[in-house]
N, C-alpha and C. Protein backbone atom coordinates (compact mmCIF):
# COMPACT_ATOMS: atom_id res chain seq x y z
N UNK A 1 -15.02 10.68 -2.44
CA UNK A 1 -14.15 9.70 -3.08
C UNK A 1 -14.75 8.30 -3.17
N UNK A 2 -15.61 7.93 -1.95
CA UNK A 2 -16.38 6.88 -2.36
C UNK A 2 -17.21 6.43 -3.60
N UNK A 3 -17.72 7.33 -4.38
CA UNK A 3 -18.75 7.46 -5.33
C UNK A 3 -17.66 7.13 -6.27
N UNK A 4 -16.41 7.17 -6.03
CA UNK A 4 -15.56 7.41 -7.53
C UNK A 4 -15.24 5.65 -8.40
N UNK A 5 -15.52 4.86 -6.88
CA UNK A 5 -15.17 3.25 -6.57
C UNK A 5 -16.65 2.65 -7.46
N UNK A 6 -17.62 3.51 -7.38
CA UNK A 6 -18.97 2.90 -8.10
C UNK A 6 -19.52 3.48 -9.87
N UNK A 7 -18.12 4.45 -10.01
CA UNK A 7 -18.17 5.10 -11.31
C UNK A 7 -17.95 4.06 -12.42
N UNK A 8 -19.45 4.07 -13.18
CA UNK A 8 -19.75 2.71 -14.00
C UNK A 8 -18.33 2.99 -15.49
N UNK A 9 -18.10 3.82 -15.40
CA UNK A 9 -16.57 4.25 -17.11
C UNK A 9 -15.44 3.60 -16.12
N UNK A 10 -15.08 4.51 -14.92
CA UNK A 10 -13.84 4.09 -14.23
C UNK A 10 -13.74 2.03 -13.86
N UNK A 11 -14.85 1.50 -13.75
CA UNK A 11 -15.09 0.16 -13.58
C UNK A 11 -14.88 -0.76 -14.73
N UNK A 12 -15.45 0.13 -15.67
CA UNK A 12 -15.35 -0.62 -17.04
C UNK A 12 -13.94 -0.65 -17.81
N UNK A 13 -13.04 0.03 -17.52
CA UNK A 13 -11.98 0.07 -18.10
C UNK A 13 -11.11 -0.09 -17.32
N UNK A 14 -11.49 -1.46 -16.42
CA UNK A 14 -10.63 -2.07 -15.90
C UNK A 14 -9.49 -0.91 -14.38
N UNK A 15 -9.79 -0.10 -14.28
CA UNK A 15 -8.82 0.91 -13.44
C UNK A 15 -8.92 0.68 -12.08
N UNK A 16 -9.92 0.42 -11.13
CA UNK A 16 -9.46 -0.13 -10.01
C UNK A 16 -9.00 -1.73 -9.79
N UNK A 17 -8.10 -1.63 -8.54
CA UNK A 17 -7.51 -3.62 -8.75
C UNK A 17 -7.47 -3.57 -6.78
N UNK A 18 -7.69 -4.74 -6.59
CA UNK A 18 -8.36 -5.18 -5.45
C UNK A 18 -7.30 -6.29 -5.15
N UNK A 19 -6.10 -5.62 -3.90
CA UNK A 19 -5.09 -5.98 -3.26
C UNK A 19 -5.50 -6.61 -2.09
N UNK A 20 -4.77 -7.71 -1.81
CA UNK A 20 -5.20 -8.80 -0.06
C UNK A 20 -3.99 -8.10 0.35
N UNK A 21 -4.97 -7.53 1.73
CA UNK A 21 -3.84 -6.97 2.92
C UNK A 21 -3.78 -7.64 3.85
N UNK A 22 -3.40 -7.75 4.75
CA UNK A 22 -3.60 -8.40 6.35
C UNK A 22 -4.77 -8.42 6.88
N UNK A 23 -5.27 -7.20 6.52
CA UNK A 23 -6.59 -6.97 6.89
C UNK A 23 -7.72 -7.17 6.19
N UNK A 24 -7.91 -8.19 5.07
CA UNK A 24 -8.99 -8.06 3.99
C UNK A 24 -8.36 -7.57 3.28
N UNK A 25 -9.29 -7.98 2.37
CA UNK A 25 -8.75 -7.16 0.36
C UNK A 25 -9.48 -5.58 0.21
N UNK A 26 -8.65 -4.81 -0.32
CA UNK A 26 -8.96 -3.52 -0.20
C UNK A 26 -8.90 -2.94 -1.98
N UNK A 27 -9.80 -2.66 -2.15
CA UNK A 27 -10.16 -1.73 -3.64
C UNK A 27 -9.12 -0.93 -4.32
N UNK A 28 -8.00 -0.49 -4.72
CA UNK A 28 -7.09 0.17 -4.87
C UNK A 28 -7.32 1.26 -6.23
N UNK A 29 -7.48 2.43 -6.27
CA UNK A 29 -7.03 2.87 -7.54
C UNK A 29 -6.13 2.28 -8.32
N UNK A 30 -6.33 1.83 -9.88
CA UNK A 30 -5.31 1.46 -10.33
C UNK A 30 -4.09 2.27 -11.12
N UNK A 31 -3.20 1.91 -12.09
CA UNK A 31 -2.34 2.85 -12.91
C UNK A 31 -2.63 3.71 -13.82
N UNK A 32 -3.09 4.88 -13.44
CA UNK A 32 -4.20 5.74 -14.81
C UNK A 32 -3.47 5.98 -16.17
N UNK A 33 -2.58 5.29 -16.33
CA UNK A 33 -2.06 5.12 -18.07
C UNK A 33 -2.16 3.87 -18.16
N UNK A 34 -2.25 3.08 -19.39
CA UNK A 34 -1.81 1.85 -19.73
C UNK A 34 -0.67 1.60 -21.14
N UNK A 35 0.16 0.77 -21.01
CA UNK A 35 1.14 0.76 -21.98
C UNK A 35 0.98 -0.95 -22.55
N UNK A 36 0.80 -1.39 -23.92
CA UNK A 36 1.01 -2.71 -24.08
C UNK A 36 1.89 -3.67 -23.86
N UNK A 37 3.09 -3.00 -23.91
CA UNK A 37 4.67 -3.69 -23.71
C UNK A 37 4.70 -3.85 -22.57
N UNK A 38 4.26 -2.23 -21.48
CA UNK A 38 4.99 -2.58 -20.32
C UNK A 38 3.57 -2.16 -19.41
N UNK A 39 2.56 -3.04 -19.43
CA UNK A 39 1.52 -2.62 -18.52
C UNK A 39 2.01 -2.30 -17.09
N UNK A 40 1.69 -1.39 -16.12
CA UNK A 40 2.07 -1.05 -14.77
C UNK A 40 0.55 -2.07 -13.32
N UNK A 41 0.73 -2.27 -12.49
CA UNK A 41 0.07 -2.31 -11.99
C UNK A 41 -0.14 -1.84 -10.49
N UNK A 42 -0.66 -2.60 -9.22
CA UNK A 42 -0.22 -2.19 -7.96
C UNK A 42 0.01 -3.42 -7.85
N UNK A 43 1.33 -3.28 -7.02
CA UNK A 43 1.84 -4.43 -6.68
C UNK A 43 1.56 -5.35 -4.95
N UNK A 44 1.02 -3.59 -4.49
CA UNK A 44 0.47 -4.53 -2.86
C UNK A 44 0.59 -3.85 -2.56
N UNK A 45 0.16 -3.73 -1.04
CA UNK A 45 -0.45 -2.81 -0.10
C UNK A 45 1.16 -1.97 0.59
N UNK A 46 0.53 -0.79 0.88
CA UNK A 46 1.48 -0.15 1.56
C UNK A 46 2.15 -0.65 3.05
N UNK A 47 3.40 -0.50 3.33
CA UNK A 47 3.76 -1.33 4.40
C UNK A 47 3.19 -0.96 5.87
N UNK A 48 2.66 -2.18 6.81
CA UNK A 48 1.81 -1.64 7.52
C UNK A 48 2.72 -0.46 8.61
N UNK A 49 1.86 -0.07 9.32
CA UNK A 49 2.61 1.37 10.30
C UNK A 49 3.84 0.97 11.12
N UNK A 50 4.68 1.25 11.29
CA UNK A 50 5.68 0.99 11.83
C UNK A 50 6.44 -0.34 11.39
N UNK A 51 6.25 -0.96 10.32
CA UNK A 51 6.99 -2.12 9.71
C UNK A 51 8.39 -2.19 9.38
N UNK A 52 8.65 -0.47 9.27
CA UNK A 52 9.94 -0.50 8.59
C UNK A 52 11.02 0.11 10.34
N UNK A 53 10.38 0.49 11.04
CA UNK A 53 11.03 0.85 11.91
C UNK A 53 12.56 0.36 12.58
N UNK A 54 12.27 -1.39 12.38
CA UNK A 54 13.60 -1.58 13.32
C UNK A 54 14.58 -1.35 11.80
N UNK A 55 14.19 -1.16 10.81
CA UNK A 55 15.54 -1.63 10.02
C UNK A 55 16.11 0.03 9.89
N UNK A 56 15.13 0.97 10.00
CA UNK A 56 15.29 2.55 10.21
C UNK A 56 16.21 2.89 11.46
N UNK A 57 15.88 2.47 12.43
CA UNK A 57 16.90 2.75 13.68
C UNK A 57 17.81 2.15 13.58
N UNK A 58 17.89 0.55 12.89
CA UNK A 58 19.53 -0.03 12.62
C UNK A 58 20.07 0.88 12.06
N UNK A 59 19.82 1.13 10.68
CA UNK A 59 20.47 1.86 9.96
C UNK A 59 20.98 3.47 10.83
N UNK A 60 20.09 3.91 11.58
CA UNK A 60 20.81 4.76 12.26
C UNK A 60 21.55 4.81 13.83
N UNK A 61 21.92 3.39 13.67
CA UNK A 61 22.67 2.64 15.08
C UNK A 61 21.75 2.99 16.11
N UNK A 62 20.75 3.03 16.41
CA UNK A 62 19.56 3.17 17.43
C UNK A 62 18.80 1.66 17.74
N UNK A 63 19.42 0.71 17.73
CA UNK A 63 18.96 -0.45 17.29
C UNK A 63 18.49 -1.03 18.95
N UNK A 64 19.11 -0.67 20.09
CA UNK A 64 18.63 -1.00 21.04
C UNK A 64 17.31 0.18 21.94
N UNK A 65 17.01 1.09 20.57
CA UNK A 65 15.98 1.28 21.30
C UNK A 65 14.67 0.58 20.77
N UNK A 66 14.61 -0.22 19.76
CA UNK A 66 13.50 -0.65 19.31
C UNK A 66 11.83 -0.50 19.85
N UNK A 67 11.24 -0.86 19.34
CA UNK A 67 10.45 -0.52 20.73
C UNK A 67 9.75 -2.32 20.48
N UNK A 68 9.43 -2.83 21.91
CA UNK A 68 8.75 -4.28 21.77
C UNK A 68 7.53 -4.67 21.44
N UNK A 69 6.79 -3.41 21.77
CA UNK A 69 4.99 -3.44 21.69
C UNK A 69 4.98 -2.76 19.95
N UNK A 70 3.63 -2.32 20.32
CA UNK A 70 3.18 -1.61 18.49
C UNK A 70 3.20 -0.26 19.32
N UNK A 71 3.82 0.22 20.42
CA UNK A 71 4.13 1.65 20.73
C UNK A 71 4.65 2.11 19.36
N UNK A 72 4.79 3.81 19.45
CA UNK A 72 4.94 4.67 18.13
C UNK A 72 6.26 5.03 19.17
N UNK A 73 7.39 4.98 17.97
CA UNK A 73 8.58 5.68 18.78
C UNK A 73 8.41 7.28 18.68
N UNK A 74 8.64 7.97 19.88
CA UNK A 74 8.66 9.10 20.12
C UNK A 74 9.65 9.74 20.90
């Protein structure tokens, strides 16, 4: 999959787009259709690991088990 990031057609026609994460900017596949009216793009990085957690256990009244560290709830 690496080789696919240095493919001189896939480069030229604009298809990968290069998102700032927390961690550095990361290369992204881009939207493999394009539309004039309504171009698509990536809008940003996937949410980091466990980001969504406390609002997941609110929602399922588990809210005091949160966890305080970057532990993985288990």
């Amino acid at each position: 999959p690496d080789a696919l990031f240095d493919d001189p057609h896939l480069n030229a026609v604009g298809m990968f787009e290069t998102i700032d994460t927390p961690h550095g900017p990361v290369k992204f596949p881009g939207v493999p259709t394009w539309f004039s009216r309504t171009p698509g793009k990536v809008r940003g990085p996937a949410p980091e690991l466990g980001a969504d957690t406390a609002a997941v256990l609110d929602e399922l009244g588990l809210t005091a088990q949160v966890p305080t560290s970057d532990a993985a709830v288990g």
